[in-house]
N, C-alpha and C. Protein backbone atom coordinates (compact mmCIF):
# COMPACT_ATOMS: atom_id res chain seq x y z
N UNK A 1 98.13 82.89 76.98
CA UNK A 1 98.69 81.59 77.39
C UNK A 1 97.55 80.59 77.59
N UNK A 2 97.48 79.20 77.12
CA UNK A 2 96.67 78.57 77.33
C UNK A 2 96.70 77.96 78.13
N UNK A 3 95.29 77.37 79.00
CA UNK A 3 95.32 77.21 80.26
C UNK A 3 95.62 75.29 80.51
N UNK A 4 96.08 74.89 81.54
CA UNK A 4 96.90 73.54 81.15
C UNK A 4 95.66 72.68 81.22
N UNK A 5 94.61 73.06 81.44
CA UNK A 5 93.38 72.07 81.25
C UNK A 5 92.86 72.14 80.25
N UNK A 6 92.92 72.93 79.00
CA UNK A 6 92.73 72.93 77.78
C UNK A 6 94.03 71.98 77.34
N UNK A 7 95.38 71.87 77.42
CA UNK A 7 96.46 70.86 76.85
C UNK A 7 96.03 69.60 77.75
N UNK A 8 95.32 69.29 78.33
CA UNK A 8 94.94 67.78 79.00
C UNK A 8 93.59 67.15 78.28
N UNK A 9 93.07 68.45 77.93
CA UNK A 9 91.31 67.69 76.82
C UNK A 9 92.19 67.75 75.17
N UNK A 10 93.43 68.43 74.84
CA UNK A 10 93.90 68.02 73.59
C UNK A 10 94.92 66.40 73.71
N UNK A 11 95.01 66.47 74.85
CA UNK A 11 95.99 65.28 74.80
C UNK A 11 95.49 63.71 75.20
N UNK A 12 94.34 63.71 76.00
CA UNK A 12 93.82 62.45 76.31
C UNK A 12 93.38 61.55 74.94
N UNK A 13 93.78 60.43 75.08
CA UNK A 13 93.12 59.27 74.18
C UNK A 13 93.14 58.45 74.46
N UNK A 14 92.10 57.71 73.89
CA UNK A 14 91.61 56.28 74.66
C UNK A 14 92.46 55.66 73.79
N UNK A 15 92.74 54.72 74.84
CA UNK A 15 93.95 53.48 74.56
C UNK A 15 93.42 52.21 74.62
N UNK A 16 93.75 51.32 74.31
CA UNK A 16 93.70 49.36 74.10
C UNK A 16 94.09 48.96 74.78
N UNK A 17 95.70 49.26 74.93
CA UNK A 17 97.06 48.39 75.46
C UNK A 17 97.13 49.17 76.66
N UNK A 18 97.08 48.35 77.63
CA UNK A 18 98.04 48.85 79.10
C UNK A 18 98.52 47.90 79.68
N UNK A 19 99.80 48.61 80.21
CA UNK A 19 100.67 47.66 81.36
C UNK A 19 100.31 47.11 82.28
N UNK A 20 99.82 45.96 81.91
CA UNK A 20 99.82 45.21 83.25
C UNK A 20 100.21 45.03 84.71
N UNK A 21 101.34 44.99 84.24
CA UNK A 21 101.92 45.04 85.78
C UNK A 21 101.93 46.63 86.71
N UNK A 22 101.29 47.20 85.80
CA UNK A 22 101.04 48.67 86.79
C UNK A 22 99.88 48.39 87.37
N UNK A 23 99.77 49.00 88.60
CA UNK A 23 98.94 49.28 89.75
C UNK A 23 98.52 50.72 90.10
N UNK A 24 96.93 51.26 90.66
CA UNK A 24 96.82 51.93 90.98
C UNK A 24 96.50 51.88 92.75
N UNK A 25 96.60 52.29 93.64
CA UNK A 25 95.82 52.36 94.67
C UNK A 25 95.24 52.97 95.21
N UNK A 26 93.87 52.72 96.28
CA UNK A 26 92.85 52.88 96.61
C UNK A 26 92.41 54.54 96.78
N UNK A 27 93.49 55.28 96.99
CA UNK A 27 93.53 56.60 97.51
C UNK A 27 93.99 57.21 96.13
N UNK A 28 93.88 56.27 95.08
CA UNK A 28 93.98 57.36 93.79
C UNK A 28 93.00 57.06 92.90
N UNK A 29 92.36 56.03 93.00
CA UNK A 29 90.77 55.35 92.85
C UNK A 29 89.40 56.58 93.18
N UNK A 30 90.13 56.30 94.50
CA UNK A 30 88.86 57.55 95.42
C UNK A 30 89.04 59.17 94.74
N UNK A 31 90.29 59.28 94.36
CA UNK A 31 90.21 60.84 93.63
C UNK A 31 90.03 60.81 92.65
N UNK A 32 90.18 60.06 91.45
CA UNK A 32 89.39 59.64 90.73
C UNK A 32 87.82 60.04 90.57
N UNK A 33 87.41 59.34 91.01
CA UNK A 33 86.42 59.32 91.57
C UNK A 33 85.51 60.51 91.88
N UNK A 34 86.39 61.26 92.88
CA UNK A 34 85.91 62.63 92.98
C UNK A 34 85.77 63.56 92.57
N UNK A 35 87.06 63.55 91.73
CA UNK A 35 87.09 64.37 90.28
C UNK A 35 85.62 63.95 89.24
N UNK A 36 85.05 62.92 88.79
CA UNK A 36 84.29 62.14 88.37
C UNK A 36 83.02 62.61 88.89
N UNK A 37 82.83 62.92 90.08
CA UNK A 37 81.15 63.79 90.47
C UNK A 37 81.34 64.98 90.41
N UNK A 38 82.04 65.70 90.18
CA UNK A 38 82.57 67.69 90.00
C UNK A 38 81.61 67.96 88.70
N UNK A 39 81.41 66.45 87.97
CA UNK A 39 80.67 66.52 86.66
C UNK A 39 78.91 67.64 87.14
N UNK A 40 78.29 67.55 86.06
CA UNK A 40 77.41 68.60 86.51
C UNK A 40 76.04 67.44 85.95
N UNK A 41 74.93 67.81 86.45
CA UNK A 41 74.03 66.13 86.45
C UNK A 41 72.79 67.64 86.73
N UNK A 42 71.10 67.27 86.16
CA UNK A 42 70.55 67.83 85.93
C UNK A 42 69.56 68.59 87.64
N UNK A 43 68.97 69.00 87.93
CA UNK A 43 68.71 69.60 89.18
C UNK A 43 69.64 68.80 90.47
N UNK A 44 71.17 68.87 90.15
CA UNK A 44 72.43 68.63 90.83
C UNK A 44 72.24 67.12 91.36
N UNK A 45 70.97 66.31 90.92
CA UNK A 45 70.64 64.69 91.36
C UNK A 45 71.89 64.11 91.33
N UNK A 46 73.06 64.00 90.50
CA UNK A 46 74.25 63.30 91.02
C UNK A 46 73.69 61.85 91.07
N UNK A 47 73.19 61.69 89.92
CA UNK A 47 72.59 59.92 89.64
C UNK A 47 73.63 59.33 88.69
N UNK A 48 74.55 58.80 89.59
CA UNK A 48 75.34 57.94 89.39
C UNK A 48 76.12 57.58 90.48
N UNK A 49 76.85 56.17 90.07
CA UNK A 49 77.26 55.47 90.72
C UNK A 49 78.52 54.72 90.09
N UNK A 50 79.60 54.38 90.93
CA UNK A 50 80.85 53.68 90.40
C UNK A 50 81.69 52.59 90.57
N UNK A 51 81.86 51.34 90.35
CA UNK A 51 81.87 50.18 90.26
C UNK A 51 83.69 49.90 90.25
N UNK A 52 85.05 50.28 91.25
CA UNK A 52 85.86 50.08 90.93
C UNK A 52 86.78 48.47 90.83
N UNK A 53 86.80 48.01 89.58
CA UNK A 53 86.90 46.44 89.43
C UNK A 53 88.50 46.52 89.51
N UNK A 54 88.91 45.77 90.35
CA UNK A 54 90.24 46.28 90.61
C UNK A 54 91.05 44.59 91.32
N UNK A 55 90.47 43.97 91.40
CA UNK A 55 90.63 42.26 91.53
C UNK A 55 91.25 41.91 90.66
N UNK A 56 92.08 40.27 90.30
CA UNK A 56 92.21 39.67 89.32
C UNK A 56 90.83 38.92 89.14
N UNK A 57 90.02 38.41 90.28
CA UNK A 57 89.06 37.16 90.15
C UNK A 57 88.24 38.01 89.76
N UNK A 58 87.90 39.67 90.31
CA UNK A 58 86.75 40.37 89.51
C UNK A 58 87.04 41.00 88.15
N UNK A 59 88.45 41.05 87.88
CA UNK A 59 88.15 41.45 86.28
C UNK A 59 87.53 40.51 85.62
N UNK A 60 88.34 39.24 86.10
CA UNK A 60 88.32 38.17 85.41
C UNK A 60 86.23 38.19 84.71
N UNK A 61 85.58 37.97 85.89
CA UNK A 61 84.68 38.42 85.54
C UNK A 61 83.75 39.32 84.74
N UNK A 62 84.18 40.35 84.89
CA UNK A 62 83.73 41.70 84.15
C UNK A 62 84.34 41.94 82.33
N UNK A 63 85.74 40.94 82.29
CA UNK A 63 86.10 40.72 81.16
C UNK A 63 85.23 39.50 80.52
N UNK A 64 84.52 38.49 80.84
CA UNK A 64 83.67 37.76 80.65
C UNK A 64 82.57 38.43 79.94
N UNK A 65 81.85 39.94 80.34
CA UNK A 65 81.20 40.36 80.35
C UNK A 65 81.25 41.34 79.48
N UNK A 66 82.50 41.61 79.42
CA UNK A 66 82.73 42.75 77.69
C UNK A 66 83.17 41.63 76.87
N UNK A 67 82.82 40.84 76.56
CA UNK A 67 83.23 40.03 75.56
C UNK A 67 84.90 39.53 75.09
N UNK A 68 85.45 39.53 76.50
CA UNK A 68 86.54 38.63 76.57
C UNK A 68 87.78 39.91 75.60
N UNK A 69 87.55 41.47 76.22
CA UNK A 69 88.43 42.17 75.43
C UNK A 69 89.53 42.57 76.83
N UNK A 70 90.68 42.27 76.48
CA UNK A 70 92.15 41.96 77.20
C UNK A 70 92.45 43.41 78.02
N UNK A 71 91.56 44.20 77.84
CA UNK A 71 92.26 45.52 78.77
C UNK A 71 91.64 45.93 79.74
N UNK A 72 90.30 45.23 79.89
CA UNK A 72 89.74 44.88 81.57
C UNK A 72 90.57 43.79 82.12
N UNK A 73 91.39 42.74 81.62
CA UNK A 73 92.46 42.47 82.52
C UNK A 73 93.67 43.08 82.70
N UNK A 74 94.24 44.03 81.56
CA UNK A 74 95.24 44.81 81.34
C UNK A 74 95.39 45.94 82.73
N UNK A 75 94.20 46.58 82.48
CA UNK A 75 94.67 47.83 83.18
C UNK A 75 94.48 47.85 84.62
N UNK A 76 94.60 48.79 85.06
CA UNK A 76 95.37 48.42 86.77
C UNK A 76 93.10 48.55 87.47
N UNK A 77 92.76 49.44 86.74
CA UNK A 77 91.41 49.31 87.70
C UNK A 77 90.62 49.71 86.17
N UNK A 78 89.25 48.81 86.16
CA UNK A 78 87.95 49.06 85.48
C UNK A 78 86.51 49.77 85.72
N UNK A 79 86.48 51.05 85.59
CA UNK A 79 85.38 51.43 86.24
C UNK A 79 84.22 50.83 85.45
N UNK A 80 82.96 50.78 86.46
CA UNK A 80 81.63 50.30 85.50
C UNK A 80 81.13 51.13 86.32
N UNK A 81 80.54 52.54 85.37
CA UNK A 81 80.26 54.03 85.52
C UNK A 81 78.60 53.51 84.99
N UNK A 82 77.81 53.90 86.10
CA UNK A 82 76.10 53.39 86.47
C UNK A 82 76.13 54.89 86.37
N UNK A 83 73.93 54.66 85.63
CA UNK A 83 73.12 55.90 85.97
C UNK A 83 72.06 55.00 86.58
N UNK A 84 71.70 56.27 87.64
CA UNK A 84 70.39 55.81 88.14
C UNK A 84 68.86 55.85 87.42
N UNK A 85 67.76 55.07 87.64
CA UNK A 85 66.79 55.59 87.00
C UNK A 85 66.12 56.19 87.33
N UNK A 86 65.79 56.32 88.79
CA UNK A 86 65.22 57.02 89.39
C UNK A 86 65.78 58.08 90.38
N UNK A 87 66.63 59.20 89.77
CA UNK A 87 67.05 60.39 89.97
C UNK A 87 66.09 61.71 91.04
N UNK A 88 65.06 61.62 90.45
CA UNK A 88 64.35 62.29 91.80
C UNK A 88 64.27 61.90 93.22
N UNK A 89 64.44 60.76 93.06
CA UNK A 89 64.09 59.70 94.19
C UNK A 89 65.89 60.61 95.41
N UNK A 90 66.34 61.08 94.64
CA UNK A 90 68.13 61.70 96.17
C UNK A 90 67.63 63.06 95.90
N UNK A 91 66.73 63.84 95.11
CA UNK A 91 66.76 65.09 95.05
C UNK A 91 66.59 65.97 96.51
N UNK A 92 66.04 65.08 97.72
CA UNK A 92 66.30 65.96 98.68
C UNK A 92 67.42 66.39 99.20
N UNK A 93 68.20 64.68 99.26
CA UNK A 93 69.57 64.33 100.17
C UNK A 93 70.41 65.10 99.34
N UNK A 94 70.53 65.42 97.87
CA UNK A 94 71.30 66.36 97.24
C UNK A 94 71.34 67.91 97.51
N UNK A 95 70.51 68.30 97.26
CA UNK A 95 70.19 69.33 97.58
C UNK A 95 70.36 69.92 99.27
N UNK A 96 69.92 69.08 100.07
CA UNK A 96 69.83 69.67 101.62
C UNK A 96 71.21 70.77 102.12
N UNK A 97 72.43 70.40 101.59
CA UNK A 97 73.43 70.73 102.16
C UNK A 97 73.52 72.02 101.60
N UNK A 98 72.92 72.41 100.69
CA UNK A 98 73.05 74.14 100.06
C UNK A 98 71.70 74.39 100.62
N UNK A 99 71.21 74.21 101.01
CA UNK A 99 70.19 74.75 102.18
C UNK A 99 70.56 74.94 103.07
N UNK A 100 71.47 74.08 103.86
CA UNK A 100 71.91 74.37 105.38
C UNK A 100 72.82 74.93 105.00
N UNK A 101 73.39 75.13 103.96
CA UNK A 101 74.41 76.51 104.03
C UNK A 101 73.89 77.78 104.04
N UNK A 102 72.52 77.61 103.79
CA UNK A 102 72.13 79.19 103.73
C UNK A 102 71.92 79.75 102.43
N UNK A 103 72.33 78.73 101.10
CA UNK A 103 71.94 79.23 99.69
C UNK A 103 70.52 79.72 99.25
N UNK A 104 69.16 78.53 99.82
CA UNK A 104 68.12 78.40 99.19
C UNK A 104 67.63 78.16 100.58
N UNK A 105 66.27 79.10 100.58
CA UNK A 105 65.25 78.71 101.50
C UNK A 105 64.45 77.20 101.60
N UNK A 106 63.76 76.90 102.67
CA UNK A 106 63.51 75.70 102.66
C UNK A 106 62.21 75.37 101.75
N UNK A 107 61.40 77.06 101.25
CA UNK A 107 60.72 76.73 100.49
C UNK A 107 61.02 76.55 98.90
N UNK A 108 62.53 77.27 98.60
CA UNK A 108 63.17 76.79 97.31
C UNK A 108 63.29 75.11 97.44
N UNK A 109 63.96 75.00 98.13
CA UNK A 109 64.38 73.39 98.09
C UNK A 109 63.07 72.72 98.37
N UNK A 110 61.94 72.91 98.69
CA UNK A 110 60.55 71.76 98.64
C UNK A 110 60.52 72.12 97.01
N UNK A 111 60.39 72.99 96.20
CA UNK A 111 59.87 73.41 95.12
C UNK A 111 60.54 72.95 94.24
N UNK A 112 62.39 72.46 94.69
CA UNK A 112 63.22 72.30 93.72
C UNK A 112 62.83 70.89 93.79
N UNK A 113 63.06 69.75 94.91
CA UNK A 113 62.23 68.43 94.99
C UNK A 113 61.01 68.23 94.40
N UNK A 114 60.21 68.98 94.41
CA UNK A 114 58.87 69.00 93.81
C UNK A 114 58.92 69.08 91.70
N UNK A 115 59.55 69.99 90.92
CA UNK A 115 59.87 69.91 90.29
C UNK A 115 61.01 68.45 89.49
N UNK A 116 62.03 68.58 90.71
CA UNK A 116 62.39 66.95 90.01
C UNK A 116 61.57 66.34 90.06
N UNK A 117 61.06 65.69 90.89
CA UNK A 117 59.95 64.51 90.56
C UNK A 117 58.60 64.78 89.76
N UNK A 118 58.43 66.17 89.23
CA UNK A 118 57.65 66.08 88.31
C UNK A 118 58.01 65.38 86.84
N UNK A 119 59.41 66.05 86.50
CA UNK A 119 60.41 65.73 85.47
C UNK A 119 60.33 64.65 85.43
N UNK A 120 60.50 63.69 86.14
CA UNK A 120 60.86 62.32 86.01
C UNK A 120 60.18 60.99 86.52
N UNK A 121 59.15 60.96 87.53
CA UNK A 121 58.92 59.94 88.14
C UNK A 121 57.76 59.20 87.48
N UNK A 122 57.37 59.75 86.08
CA UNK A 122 56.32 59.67 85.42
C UNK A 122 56.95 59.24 84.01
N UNK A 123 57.99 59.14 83.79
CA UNK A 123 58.82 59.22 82.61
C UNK A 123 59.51 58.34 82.19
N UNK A 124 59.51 56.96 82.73
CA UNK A 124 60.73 55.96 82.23
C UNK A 124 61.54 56.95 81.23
N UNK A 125 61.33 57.07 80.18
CA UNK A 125 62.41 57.15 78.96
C UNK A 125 63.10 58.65 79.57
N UNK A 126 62.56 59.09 79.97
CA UNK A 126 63.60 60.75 80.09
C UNK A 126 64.60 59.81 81.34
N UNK A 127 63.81 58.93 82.29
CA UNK A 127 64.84 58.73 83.45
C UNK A 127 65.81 58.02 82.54
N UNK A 128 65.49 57.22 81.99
CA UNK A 128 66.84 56.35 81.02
C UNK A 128 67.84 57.52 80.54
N UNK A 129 66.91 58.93 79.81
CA UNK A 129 67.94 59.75 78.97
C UNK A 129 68.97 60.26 80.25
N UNK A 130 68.36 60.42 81.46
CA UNK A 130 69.17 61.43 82.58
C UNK A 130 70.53 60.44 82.90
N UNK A 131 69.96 58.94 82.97
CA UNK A 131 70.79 58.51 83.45
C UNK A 131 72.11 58.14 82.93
N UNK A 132 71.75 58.08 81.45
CA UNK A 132 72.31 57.84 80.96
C UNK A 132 73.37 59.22 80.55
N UNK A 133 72.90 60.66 80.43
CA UNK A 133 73.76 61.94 80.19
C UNK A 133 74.52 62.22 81.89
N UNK A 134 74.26 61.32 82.84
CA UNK A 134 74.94 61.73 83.80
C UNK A 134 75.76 60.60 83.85
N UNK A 135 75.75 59.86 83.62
CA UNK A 135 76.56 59.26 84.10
C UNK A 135 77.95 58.90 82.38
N UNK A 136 77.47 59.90 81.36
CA UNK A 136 78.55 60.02 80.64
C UNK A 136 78.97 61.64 81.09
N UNK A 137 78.71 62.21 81.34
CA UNK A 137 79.38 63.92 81.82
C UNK A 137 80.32 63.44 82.86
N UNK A 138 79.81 61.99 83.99
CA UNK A 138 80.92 61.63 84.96
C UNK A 138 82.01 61.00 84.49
N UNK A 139 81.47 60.18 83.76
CA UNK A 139 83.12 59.54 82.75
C UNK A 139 83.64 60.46 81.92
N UNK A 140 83.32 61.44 81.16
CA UNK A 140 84.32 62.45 80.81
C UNK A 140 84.89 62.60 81.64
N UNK A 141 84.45 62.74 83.00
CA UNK A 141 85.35 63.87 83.84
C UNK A 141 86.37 62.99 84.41
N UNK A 142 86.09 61.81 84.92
CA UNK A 142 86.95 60.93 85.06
C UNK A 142 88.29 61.14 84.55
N UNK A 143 87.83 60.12 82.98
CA UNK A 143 88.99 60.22 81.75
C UNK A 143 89.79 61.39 81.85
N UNK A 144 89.11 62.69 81.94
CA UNK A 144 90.06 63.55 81.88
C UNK A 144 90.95 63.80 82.97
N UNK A 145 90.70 63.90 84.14
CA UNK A 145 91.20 63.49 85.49
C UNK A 145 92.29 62.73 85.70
N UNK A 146 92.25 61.23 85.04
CA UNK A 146 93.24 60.37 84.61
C UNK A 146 94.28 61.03 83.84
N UNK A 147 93.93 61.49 82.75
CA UNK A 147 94.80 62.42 82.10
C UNK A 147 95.92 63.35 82.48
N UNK A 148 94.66 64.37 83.52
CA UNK A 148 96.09 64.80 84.49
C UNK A 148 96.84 64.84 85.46
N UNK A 149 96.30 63.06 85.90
CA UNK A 149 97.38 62.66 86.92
C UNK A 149 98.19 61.87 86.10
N UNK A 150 98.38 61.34 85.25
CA UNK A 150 99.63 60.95 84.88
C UNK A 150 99.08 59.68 84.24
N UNK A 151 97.86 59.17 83.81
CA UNK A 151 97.10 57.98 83.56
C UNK A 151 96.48 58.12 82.52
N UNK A 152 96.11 57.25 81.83
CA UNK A 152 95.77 56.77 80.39
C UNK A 152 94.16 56.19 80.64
N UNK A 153 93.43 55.95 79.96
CA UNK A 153 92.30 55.74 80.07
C UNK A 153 91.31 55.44 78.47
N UNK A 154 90.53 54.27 79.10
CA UNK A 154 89.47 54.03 77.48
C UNK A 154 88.18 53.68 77.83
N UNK A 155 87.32 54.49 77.42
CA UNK A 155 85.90 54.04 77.76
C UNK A 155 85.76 52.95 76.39
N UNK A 156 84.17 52.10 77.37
CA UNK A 156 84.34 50.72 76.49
C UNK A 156 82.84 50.43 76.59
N UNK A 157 81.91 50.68 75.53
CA UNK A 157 80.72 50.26 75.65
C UNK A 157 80.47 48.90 74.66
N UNK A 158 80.91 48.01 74.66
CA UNK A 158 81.45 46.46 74.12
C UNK A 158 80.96 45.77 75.71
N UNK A 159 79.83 45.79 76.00
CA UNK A 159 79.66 44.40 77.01
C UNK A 159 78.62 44.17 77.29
N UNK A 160 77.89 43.14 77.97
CA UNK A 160 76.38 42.52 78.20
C UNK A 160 76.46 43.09 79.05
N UNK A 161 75.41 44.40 79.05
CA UNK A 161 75.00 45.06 80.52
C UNK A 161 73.77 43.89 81.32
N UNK A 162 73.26 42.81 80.79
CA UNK A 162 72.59 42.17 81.76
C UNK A 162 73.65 41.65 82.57
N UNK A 163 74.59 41.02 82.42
CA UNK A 163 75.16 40.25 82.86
C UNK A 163 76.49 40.86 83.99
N UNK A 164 76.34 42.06 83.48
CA UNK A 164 77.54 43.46 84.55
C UNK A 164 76.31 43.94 85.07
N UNK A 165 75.41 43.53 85.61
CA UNK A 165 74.01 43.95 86.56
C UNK A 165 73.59 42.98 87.35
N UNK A 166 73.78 41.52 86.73
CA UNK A 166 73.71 40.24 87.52
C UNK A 166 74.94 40.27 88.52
N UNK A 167 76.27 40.35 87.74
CA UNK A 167 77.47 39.61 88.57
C UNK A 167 78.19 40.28 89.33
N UNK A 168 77.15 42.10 89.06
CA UNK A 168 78.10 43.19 89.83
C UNK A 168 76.73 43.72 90.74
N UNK A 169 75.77 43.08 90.99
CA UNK A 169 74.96 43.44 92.23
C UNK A 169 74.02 44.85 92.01
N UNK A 170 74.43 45.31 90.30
CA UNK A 170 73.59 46.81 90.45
C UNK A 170 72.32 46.39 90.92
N UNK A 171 72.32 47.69 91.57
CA UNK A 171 70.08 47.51 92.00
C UNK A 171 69.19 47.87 90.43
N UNK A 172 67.60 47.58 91.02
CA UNK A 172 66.64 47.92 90.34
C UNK A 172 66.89 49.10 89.50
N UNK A 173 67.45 49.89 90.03
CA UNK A 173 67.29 51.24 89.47
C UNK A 173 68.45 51.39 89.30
N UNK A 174 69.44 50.90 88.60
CA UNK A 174 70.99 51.23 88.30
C UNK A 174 71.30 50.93 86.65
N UNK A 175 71.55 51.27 86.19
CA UNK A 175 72.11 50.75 84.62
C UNK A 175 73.76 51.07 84.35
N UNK A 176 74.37 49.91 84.11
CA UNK A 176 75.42 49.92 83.34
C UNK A 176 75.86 50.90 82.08
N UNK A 177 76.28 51.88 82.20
CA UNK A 177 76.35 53.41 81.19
C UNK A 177 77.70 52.93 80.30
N UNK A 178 78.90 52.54 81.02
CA UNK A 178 79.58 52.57 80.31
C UNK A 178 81.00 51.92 81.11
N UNK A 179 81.65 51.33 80.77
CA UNK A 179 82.96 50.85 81.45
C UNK A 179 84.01 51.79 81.52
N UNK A 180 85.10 52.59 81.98
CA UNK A 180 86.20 52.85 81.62
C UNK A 180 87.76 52.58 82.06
N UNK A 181 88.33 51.48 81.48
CA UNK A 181 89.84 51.41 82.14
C UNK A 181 90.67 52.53 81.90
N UNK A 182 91.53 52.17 83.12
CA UNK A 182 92.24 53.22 83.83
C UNK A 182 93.78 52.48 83.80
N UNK A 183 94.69 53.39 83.75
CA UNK A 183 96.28 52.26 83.90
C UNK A 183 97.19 53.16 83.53
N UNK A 184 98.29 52.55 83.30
CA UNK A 184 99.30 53.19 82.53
C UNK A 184 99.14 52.48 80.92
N UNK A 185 99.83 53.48 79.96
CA UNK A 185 100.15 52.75 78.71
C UNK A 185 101.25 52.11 78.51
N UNK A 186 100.64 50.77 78.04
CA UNK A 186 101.85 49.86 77.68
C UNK A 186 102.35 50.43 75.43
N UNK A 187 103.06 49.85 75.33
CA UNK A 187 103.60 50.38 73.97
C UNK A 187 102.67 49.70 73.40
N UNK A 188 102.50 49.96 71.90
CA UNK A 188 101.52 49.84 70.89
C UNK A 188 100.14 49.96 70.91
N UNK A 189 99.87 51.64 71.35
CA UNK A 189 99.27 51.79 71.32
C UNK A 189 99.04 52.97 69.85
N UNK A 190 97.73 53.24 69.63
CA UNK A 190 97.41 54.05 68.38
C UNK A 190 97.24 55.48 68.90
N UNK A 191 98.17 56.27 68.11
CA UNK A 191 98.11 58.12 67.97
C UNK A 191 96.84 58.23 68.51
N UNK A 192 97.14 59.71 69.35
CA UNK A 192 95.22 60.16 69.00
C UNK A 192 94.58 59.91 67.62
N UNK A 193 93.61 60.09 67.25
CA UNK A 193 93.10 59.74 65.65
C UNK A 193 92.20 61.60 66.00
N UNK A 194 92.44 61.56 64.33
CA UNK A 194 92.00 62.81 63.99
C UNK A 194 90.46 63.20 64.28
N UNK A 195 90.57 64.72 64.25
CA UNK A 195 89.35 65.67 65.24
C UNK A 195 88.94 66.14 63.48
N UNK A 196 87.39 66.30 63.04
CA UNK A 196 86.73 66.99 62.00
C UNK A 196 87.24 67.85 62.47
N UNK A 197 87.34 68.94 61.98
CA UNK A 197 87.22 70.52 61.37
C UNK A 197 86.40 71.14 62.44
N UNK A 198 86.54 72.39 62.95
CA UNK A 198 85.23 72.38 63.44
C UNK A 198 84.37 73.60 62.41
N UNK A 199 84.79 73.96 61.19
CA UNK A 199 83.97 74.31 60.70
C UNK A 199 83.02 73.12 59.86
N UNK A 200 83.02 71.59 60.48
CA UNK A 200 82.33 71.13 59.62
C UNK A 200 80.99 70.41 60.70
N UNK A 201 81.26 70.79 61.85
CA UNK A 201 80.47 70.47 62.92
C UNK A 201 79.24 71.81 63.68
N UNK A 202 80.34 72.98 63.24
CA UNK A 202 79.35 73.96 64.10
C UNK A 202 78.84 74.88 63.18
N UNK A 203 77.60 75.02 63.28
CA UNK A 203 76.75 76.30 63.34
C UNK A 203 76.82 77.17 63.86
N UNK A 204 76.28 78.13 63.53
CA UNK A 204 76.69 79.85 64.16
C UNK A 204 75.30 80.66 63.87
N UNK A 205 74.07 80.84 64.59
CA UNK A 205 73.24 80.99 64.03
C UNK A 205 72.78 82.62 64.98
């Protein structure tokens, strides 16, 4: 029997069109959300951050900013899904709490801090790559999340990340990864679109 979270990654697709007049609220935002960090992020840094645009005066904005495309005003909330750049920089505050549980000694966790910031604090471009693979592993998880509460969803990389960094307050160390609306589907929208083969994608070596 297949398991119903395998029929929720065959069934999600990103959509265009959503109903407007649907609404989500705040306490289904936040699970969202939470579902959305379960994602897995590299020595557990959890470098990201989430932007829920959920205003008319702030879509209004943020649709300014993807280039005036109608389903950041459409859908009921717009995430603008941030990576951090400087990811070593929480590796303690991440980590501490599986220490005080008793997982890892306190000399694992100096060693595990010590190691992130070797990885990275020397690295612009790997911090760009981290931030950028964490904070898309969190919007998968999102999207899919949406999926199986009963919600539709489209990631949207169509927008001036200077300008969703100016008008949305990210810090120094934040980058704009990727947008994703959230809503119900309104009609006319397009089928899933077809999956390659996967004998034309995988190796077997």
């Amino acid at each position: 029997m297949k398991h119903p979270a395998l029929a929720v990654i065959e069934a999600r697709t990103s959509i265009n069109r959503f109903d407007a007049a649907s609404d989500i609220d705040d306490e289904v935002i936040r699970d969202l959300v939470h579902y959305a960090t379960q994602a897995p992020s590299a020595y557990n840094l959890q470098n990201w951050r989430f932007i829920a645009v959920k205003s008319a005066d702030r879509k209004q904005v943020l649709m300014d900013a993807a280039y005036g495309q109608p389903k950041v005003g459409a859908a009921a909330v717009t995430f603008i899904v941030c990576g951090k750049l400087d990811p070593h920089a929480g590796a303690l505050n991440a980590m501490r709490p599986f220490h005080e549980a008793g997982h890892i000694s306190s000399e694992a966790l100096h060693g595990w801090v010590e190691d992130a910031a070797r990885s990275y604090q020397d690295d612009p471009a790997m911090q760009r790559d981290e931030a950028i693979r964490s904070a898309s592993l969190a919007a998968m998880s999102l999207m899919l999340a949406a999926q199986a509460m009963g919600l539709a969803s489209g990631p949207m990389i169509g927008f001036d990340p200077q300008a969703v960094t100016r008008n949305f307050d990210l810090g120094a160390q934040e980058i704009p990864v990727m947008l994703v609306a959230v809503g119900r589907a309104a009609t006319g929208n397009w089928p899933r679109k077809p999956r390659r083969d996967v004998g034309e994608v995988l190796s077997i070596v």
